[in-house]
C-alpha atoms as a PDB file:
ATOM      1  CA  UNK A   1       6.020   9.728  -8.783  1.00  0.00           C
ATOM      2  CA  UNK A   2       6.673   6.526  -8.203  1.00  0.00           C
ATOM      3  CA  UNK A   3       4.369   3.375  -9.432  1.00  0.00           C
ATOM      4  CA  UNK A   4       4.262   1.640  -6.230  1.00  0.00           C
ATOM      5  CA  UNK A   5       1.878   1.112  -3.395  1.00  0.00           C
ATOM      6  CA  UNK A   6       2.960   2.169  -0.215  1.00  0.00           C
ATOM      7  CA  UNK A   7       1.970  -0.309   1.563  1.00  0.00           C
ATOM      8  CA  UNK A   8       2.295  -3.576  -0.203  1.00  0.00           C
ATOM      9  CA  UNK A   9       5.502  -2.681  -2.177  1.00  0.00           C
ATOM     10  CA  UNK A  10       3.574  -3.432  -5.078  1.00  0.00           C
ATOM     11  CA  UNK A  11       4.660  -1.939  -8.512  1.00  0.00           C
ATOM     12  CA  UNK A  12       4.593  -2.365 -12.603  1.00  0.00           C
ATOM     13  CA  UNK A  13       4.810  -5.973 -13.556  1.00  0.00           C
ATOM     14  CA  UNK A  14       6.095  -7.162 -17.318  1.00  0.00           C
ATOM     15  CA  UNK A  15       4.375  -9.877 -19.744  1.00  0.00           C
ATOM     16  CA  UNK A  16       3.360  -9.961 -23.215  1.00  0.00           C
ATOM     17  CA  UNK A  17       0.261  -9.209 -25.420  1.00  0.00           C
ATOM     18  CA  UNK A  18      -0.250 -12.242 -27.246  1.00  0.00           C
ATOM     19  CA  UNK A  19      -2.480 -11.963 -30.400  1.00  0.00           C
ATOM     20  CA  UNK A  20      -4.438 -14.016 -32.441  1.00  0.00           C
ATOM     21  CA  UNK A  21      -2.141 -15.041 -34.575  1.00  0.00           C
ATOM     22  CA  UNK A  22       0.711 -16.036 -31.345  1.00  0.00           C
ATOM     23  CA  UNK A  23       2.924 -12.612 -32.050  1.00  0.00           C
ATOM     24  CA  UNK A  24       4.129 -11.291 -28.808  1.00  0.00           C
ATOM     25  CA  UNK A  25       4.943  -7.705 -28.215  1.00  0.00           C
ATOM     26  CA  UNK A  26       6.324  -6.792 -24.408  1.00  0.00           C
ATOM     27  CA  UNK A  27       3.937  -4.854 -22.104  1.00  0.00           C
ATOM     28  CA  UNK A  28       3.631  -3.740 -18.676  1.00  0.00           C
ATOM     29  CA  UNK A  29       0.995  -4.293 -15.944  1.00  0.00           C
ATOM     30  CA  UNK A  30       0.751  -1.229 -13.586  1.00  0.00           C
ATOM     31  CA  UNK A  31      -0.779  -1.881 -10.542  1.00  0.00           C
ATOM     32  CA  UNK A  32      -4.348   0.410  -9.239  1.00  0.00           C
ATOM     33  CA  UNK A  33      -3.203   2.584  -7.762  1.00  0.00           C
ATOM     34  CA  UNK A  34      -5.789   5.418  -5.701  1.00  0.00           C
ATOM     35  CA  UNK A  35      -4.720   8.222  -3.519  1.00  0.00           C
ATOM     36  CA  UNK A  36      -6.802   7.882  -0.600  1.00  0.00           C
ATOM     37  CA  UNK A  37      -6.457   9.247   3.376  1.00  0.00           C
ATOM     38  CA  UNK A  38      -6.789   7.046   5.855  1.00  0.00           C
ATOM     39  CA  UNK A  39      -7.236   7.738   9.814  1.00  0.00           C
ATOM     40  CA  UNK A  40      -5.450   6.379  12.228  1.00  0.00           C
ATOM     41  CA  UNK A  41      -7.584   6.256  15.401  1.00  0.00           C
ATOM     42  CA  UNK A  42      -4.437   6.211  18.227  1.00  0.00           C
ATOM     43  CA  UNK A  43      -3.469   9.123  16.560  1.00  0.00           C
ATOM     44  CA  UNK A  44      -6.588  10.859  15.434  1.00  0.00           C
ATOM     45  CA  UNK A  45      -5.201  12.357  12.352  1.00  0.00           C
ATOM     46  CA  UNK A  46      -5.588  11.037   8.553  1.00  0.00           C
ATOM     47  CA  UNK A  47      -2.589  10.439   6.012  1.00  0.00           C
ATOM     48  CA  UNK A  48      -2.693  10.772   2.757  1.00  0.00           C
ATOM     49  CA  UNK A  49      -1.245   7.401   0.736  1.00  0.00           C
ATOM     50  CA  UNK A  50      -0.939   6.303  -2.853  1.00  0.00           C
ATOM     51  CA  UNK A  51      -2.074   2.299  -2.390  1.00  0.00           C
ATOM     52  CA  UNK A  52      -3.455  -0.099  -4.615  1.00  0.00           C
ATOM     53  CA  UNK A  53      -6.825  -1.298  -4.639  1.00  0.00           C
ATOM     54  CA  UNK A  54      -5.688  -4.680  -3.266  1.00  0.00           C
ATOM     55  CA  UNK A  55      -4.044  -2.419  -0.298  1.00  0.00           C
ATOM     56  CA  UNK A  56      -7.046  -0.701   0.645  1.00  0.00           C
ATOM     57  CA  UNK A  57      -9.154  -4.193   0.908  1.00  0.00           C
ATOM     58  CA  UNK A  58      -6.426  -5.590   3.391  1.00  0.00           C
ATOM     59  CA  UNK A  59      -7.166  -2.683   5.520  1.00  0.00           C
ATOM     60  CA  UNK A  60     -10.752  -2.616   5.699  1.00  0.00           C
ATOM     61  CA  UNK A  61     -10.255  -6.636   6.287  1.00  0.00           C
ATOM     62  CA  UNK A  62      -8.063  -6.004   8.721  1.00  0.00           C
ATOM     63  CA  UNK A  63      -9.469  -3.678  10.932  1.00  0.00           C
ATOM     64  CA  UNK A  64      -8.137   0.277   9.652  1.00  0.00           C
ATOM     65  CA  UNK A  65      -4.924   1.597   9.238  1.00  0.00           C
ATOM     66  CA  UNK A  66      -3.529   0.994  12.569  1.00  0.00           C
ATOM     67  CA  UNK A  67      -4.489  -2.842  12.562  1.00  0.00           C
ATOM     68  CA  UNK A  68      -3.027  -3.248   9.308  1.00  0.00           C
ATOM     69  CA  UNK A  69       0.183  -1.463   9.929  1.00  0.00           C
ATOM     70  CA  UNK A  70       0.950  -3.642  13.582  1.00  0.00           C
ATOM     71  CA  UNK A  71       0.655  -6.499  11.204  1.00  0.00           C
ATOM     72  CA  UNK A  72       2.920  -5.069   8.191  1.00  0.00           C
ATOM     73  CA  UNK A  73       6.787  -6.049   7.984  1.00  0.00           C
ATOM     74  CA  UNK A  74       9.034  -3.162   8.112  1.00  0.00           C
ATOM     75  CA  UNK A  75      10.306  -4.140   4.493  1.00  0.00           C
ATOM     76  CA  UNK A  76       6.965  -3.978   2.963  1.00  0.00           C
ATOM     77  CA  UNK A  77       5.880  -0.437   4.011  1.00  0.00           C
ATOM     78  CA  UNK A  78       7.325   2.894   2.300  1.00  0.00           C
ATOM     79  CA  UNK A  79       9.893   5.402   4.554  1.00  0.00           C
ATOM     80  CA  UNK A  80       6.328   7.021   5.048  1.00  0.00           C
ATOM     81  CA  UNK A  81       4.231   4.412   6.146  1.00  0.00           C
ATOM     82  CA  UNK A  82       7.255   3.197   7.925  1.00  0.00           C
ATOM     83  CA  UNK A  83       7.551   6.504  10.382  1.00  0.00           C
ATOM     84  CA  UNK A  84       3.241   7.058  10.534  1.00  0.00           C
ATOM     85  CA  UNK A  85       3.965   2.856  11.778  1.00  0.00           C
ATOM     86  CA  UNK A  86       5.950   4.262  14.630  1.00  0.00           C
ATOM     87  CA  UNK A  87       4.414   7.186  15.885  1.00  0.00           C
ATOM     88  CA  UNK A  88       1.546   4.574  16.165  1.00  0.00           C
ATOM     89  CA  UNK A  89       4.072   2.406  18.049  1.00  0.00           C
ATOM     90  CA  UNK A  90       4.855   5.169  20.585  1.00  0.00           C
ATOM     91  CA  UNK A  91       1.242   6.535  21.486  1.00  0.00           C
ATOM     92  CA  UNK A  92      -0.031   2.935  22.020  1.00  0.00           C
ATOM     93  CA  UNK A  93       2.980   2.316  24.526  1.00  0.00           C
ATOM     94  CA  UNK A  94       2.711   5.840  25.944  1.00  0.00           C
ATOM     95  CA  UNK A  95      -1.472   5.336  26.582  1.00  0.00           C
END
């Protein structure tokens, strides 16, 4: 599975652990990730996503999932998020 969010394109980040005495040893910063299901309401189903913390503020702040995802570039979001993007896409033109 992989370590990134699927909607931010967010994944594992590398540093170093610096200690007291200035010795650095190489380390990696995974991102939070949650598995959480969010509803879209133009659809009126819920998807299940693996996003990071950081993800799932943006979409309360932004108004749900389908705000969010009107607002997302198409080279951000995951092939998932990408097709749950358009089938949002083609009931809001259909309605």
């Amino acid at each position: 599975m992989s370590r990134k969010c699927e909607l931010t394109r967010k994944g594992p980040m590398v540093g170093n652990n610096v200690s007291h005495a200035n010795n650095k040893t190489k380390r990696r910063f995974l991102p939070n990730l949650q598995d959480v299901t969010l509803e879209s309401e133009t659809l009126g189903r819920s998807f299940r996503l693996r996003i990071s913390n950081h993800a799932l503020r943006s979409v309360d702040h932004r108004g749900g999932l389908d705000a969010f995802l009107a607002k997302a570039k198409d080279e951000e979001l995951s092939s998932d998020a990408l097709a749950i993007k358009k089938d949002i896409a083609k009931a809001q033109a259909a309605a």
